[in-house]
N, C-alpha and C. Protein backbone atom coordinates (compact mmCIF):
# COMPACT_ATOMS: atom_id res chain seq x y z
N UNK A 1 0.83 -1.18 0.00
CA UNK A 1 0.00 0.00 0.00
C UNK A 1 0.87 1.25 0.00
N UNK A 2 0.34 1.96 -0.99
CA UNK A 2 1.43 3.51 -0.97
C UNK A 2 0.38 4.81 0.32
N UNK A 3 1.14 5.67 0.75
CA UNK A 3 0.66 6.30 1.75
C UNK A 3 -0.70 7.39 0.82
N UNK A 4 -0.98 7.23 -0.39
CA UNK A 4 -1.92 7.99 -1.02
C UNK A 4 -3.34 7.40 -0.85
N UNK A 5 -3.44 6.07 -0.71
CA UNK A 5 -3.86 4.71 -0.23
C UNK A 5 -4.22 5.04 1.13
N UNK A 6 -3.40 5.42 1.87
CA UNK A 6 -3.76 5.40 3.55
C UNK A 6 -4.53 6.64 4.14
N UNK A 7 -4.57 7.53 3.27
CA UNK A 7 -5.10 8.91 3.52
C UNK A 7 -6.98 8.74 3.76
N UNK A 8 -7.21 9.17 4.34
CA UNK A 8 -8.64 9.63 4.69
C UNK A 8 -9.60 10.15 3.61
N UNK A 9 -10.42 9.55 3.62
CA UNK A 9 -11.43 10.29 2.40
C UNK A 9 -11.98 12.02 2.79
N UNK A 10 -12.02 13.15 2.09
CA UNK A 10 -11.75 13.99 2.67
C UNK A 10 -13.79 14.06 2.84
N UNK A 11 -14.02 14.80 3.82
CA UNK A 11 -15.43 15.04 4.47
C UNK A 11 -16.36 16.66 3.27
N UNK A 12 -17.01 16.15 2.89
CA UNK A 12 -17.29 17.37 1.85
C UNK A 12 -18.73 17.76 2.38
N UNK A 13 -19.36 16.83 2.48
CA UNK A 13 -20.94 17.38 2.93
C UNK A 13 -21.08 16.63 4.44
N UNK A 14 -22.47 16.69 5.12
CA UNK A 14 -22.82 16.20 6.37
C UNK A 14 -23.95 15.31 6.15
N UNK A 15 -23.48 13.76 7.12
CA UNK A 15 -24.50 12.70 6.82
C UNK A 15 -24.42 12.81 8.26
N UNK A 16 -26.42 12.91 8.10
CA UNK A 16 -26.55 12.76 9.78
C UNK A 16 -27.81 13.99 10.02
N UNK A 17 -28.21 13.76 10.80
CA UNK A 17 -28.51 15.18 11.45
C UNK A 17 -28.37 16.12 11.37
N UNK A 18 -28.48 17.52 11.05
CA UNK A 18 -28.05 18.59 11.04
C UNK A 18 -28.16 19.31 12.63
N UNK A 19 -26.98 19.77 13.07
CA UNK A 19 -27.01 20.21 14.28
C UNK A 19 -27.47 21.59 14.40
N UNK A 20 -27.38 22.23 13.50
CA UNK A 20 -28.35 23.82 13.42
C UNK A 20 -29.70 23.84 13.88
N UNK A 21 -29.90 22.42 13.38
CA UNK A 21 -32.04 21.82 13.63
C UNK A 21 -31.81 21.86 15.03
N UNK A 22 -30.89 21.12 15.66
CA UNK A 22 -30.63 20.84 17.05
C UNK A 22 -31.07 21.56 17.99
N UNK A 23 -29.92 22.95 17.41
CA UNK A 23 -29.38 23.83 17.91
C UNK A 23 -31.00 24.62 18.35
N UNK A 24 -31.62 24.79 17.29
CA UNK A 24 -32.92 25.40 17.29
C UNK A 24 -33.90 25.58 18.11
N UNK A 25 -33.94 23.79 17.87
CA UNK A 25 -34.87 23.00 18.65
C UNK A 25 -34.50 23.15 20.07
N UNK A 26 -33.37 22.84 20.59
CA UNK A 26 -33.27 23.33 21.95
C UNK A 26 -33.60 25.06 22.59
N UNK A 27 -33.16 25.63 21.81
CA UNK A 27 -33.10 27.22 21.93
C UNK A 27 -35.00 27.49 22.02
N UNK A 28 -35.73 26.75 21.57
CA UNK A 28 -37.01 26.93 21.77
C UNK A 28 -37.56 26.31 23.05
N UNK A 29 -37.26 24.87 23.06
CA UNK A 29 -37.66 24.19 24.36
C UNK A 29 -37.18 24.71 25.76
N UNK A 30 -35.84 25.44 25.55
CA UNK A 30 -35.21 26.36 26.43
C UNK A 30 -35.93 27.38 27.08
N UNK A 31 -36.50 28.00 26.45
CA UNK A 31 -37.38 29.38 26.35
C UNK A 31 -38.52 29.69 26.24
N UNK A 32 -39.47 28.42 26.33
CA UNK A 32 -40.66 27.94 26.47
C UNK A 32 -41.27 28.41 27.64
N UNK A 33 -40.81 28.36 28.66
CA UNK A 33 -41.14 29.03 29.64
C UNK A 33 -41.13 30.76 29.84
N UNK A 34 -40.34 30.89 29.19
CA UNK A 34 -40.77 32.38 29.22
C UNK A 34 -42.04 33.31 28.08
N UNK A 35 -42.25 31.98 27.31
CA UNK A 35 -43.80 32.61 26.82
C UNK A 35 -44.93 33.25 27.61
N UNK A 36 -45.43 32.99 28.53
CA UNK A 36 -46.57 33.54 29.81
C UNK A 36 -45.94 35.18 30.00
N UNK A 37 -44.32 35.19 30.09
CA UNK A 37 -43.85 36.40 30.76
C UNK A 37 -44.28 37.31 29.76
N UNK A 38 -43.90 37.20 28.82
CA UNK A 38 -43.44 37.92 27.35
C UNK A 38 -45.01 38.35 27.38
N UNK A 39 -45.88 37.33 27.15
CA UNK A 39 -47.07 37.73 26.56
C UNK A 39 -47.60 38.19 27.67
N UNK A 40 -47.40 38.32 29.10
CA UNK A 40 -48.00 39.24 29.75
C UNK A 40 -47.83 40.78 30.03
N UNK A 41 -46.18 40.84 29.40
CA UNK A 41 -45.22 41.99 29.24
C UNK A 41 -46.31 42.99 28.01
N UNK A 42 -46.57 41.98 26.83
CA UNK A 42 -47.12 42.64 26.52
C UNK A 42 -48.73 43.04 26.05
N UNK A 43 -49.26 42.00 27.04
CA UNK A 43 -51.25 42.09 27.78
C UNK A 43 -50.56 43.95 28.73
N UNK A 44 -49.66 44.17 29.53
CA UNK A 44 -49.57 45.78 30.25
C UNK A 44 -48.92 46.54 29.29
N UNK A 45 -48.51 46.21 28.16
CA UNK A 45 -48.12 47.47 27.33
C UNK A 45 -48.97 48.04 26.64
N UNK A 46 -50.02 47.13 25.70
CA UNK A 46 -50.72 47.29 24.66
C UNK A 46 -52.41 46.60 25.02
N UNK A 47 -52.89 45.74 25.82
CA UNK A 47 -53.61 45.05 26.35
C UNK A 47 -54.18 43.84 25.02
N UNK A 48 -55.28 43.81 24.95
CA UNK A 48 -55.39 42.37 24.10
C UNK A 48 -54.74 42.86 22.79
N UNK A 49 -54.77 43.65 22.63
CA UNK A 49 -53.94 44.22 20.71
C UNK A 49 -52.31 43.65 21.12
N UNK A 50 -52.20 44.21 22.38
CA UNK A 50 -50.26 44.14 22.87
C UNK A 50 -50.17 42.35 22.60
N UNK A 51 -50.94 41.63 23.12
CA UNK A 51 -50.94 40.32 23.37
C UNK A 51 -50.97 39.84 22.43
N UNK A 52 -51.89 39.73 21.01
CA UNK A 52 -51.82 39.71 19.26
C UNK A 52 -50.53 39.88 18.99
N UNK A 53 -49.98 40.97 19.26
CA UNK A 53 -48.75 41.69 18.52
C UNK A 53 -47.89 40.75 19.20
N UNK A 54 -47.51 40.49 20.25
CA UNK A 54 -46.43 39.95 20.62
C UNK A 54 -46.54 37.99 20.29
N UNK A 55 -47.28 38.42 19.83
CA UNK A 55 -47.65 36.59 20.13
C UNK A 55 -47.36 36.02 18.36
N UNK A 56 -47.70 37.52 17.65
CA UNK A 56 -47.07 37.45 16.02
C UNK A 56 -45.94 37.48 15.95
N UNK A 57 -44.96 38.67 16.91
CA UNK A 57 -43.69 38.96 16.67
C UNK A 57 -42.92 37.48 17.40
N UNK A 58 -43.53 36.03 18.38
CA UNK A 58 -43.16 35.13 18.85
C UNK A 58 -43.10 33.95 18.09
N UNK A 59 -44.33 33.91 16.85
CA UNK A 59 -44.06 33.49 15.25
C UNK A 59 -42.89 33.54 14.88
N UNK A 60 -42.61 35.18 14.62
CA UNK A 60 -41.81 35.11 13.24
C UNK A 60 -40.60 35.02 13.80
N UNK A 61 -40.01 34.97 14.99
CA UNK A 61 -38.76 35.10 15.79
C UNK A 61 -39.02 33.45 15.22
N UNK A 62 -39.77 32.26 15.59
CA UNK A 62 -39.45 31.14 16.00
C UNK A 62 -39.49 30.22 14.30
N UNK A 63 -40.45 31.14 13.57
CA UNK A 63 -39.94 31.04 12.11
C UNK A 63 -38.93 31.17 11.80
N UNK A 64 -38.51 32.53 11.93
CA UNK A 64 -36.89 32.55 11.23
C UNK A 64 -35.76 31.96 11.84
N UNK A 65 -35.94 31.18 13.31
CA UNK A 65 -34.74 30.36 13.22
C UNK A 65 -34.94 28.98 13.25
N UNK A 66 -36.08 28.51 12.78
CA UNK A 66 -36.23 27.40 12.19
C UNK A 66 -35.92 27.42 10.76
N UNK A 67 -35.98 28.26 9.62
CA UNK A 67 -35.88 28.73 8.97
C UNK A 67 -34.33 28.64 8.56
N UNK A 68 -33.52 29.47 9.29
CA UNK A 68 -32.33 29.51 9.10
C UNK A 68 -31.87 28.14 9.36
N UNK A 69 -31.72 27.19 10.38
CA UNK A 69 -31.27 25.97 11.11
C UNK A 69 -31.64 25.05 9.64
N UNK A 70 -32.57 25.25 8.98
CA UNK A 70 -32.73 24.48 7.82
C UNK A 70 -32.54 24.30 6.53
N UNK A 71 -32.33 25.80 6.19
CA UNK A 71 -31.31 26.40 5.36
C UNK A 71 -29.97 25.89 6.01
N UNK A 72 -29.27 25.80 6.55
CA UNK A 72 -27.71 25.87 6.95
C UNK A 72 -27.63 24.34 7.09
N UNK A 73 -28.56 23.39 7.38
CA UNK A 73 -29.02 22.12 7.06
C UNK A 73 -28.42 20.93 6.11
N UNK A 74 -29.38 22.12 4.97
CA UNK A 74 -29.83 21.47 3.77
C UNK A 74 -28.47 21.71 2.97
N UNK A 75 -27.80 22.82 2.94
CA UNK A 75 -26.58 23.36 2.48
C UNK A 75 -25.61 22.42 3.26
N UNK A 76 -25.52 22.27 4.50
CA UNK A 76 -24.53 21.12 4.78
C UNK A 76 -24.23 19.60 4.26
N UNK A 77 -25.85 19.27 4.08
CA UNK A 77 -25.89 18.06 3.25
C UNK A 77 -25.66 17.63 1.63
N UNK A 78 -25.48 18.91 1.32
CA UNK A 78 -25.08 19.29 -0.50
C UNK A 78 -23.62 19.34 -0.30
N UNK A 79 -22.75 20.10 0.22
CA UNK A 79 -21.69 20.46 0.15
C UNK A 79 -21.55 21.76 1.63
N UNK A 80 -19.88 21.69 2.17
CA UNK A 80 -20.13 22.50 3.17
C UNK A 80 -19.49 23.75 2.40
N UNK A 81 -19.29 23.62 1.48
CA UNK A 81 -19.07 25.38 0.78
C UNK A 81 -20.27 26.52 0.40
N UNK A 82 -21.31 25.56 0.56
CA UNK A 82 -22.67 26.21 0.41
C UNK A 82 -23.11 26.40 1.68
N UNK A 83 -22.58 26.22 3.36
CA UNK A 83 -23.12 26.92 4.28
C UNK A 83 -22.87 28.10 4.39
N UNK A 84 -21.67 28.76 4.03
CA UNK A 84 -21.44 30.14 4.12
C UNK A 84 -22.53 30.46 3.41
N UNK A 85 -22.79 30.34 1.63
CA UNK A 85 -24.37 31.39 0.31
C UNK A 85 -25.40 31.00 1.91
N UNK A 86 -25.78 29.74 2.12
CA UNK A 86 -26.78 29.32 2.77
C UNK A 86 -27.22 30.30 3.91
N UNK A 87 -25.95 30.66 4.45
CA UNK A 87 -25.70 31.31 5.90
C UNK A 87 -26.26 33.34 5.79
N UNK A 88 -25.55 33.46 4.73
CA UNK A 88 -25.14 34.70 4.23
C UNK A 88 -27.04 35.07 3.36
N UNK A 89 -26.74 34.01 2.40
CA UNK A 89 -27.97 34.54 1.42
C UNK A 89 -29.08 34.04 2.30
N UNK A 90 -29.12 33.16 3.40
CA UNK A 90 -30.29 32.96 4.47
C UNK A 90 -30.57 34.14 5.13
N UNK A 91 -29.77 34.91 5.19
CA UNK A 91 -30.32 35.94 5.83
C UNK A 91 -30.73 37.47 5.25
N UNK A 92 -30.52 37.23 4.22
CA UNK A 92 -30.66 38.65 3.78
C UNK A 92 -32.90 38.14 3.05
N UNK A 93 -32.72 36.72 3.00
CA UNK A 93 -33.96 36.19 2.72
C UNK A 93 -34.82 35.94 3.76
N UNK A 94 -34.58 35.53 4.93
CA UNK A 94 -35.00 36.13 6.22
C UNK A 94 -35.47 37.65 6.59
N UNK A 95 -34.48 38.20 6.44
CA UNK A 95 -34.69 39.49 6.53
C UNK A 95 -35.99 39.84 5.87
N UNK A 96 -36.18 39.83 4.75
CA UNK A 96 -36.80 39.89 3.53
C UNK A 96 -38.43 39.58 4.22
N UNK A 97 -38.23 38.21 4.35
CA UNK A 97 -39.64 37.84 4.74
C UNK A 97 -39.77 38.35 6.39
N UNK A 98 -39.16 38.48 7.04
CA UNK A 98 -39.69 39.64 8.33
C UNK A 98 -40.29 40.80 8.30
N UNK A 99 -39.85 41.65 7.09
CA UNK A 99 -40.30 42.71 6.76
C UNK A 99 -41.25 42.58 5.75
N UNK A 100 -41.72 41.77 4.93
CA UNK A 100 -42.82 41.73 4.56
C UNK A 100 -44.38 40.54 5.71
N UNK A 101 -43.76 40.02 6.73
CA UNK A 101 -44.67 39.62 7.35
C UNK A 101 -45.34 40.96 8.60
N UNK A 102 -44.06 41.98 8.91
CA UNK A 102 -44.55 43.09 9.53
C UNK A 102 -45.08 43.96 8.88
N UNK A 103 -45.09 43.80 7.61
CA UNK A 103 -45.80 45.29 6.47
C UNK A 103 -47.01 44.21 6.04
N UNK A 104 -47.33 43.54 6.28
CA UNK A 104 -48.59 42.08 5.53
C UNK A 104 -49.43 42.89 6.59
N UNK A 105 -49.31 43.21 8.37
CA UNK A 105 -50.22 43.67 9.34
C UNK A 105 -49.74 44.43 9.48
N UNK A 106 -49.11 45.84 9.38
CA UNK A 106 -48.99 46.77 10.07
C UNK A 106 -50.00 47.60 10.33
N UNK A 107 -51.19 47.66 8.75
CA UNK A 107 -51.99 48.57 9.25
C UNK A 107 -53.10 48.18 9.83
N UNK A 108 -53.11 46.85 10.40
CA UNK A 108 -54.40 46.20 11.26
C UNK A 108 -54.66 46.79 12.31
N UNK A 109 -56.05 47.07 12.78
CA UNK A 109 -56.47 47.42 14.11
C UNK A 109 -55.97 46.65 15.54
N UNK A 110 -55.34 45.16 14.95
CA UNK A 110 -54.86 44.24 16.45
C UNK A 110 -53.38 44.51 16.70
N UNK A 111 -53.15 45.39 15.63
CA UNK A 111 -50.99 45.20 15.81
C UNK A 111 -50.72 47.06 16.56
N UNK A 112 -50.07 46.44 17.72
CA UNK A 112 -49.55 47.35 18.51
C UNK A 112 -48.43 47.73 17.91
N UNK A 113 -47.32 48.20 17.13
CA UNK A 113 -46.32 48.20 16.37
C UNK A 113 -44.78 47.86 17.63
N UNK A 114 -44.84 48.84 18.33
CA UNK A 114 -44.25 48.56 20.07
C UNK A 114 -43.86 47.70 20.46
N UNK A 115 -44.74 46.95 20.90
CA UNK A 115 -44.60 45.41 21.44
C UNK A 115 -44.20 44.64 20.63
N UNK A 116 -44.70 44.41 19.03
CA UNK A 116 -44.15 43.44 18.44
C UNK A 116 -42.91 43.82 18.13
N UNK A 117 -42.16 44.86 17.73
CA UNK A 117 -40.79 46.03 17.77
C UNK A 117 -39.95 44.88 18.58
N UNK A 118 -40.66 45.47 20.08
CA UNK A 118 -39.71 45.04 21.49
C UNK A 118 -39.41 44.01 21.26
N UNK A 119 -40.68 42.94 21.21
CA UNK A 119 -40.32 41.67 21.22
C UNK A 119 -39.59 40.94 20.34
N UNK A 120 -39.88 41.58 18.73
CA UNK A 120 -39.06 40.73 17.89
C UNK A 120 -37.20 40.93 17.94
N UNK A 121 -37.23 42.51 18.42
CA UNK A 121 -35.55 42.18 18.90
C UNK A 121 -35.04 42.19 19.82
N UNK A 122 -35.84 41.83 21.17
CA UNK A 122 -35.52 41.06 22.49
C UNK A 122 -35.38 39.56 22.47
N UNK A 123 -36.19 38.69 21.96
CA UNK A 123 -36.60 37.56 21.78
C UNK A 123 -35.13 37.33 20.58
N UNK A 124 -35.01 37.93 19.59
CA UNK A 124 -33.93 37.81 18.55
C UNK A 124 -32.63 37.44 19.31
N UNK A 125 -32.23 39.02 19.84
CA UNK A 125 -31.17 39.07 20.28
C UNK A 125 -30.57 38.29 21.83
N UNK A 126 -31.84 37.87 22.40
CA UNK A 126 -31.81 37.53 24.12
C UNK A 126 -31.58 35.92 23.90
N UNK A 127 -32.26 35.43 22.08
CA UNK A 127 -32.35 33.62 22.72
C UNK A 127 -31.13 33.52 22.22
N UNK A 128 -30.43 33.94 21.28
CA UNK A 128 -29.07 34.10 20.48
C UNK A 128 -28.25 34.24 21.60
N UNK A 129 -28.10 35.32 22.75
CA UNK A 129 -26.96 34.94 23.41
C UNK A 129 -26.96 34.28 24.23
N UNK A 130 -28.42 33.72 25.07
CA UNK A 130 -28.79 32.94 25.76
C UNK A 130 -27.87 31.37 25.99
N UNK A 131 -28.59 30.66 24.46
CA UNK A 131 -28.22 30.30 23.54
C UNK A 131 -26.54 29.57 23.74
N UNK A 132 -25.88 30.59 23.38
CA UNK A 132 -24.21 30.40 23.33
C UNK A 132 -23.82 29.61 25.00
N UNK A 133 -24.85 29.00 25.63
CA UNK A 133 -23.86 29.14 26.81
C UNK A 133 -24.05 27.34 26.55
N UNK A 134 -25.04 26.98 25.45
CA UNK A 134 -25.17 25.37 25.47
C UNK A 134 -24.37 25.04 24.27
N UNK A 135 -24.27 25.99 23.29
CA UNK A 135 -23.53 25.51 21.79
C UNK A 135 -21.78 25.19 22.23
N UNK A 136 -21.91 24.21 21.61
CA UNK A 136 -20.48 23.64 21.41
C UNK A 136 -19.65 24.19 20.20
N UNK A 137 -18.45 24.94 20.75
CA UNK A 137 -17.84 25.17 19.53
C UNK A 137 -16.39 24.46 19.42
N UNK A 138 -17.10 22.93 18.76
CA UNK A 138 -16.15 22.20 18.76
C UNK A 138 -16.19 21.35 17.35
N UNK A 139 -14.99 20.73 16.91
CA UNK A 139 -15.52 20.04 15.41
C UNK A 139 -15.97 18.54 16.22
N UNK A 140 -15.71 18.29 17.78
CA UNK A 140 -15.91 16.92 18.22
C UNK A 140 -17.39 17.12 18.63
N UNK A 141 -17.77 17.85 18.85
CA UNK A 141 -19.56 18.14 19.33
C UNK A 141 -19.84 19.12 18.47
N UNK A 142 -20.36 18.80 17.10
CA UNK A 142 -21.13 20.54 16.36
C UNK A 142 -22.62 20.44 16.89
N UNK A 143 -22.62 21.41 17.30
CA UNK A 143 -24.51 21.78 17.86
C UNK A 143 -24.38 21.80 19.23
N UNK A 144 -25.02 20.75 20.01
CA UNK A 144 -24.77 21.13 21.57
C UNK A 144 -24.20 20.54 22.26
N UNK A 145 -23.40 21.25 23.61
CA UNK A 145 -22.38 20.48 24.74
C UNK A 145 -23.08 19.33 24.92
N UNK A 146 -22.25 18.12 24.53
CA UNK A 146 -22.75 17.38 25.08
C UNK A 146 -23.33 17.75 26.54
N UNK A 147 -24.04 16.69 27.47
CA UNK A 147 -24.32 16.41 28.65
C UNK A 147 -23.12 15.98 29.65
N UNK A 148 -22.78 16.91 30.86
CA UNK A 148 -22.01 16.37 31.92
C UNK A 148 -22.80 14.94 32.55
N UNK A 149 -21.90 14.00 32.74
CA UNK A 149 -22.10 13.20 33.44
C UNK A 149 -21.51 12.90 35.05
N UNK A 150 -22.53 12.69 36.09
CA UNK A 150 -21.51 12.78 37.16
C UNK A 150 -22.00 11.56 37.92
């Protein structure tokens, strides 16, 4: 056997799971509990309109990172040179559809503009860093720390 022979097949796409889905999926089950707060945060800002609004802006937060996790997915399982377009062009298409799901109701009588505001970049920015304290940034665990065992 020559050592060209002994070399490793090199890893181009991902068989398996996608750990972005993972990643998601936990970041929701995580934060599940703070639905009651949120939507009571905003039943005293806006009252039943505040509660509509925030409960839309708790949609599209949990859309778009299901959304993204599946995009970055599906691109892993093609090739991993397509998670960066996936990553990159996922979001500017995200983007895209946030702002046309907030201009689809803005001018409804139930949308508080405020509350869903607050919430969509509290909820954005709060489960994202939340978030980082379970993600593994490792090539031996991609998605989440494993579990301590004791």
């Amino acid at each position: 056997m020559t050592a060209v022979e002994n070399r490793p097949t090199p890893v181009d796409h991902l068989d398996g799971p996608s750990p972005a889905l993972s990643v998601a999926m936990d970041m929701v089950k995580r934060s599940i509990f703070l639905l009651p707060v949120v939507v009571l945060v905003g039943a005293l800002i806006g009252g039943v309109e505040g509660v509509a609004s925030v409960v839309y802006a708790l949609a599209i937060v949990t859309v778009n990172f299901f959304l993204a996790a599946w995009l970055i997915g599906k691109a892993a399982q093609i090739n991993f040179a397509l998670v960066f377009g996936a990553a990159l062009g996922g979001f500017g298409l995200r983007l895209g559809l946030i702002f046309l799901a907030i201009t689809a109701v803005a001018g409804q009588e139930w949308v508080r503009i405020v509350p869903m505001g607050i919430t969509l970049i509290v909820t954005h920015l709060g489960l994202l860093v939340w978030e980082l304290r379970y993600v593994s940034a490792s090539m031996a665990y991609p998605g989440l720390k494993p579990k301590e065992h004791r």
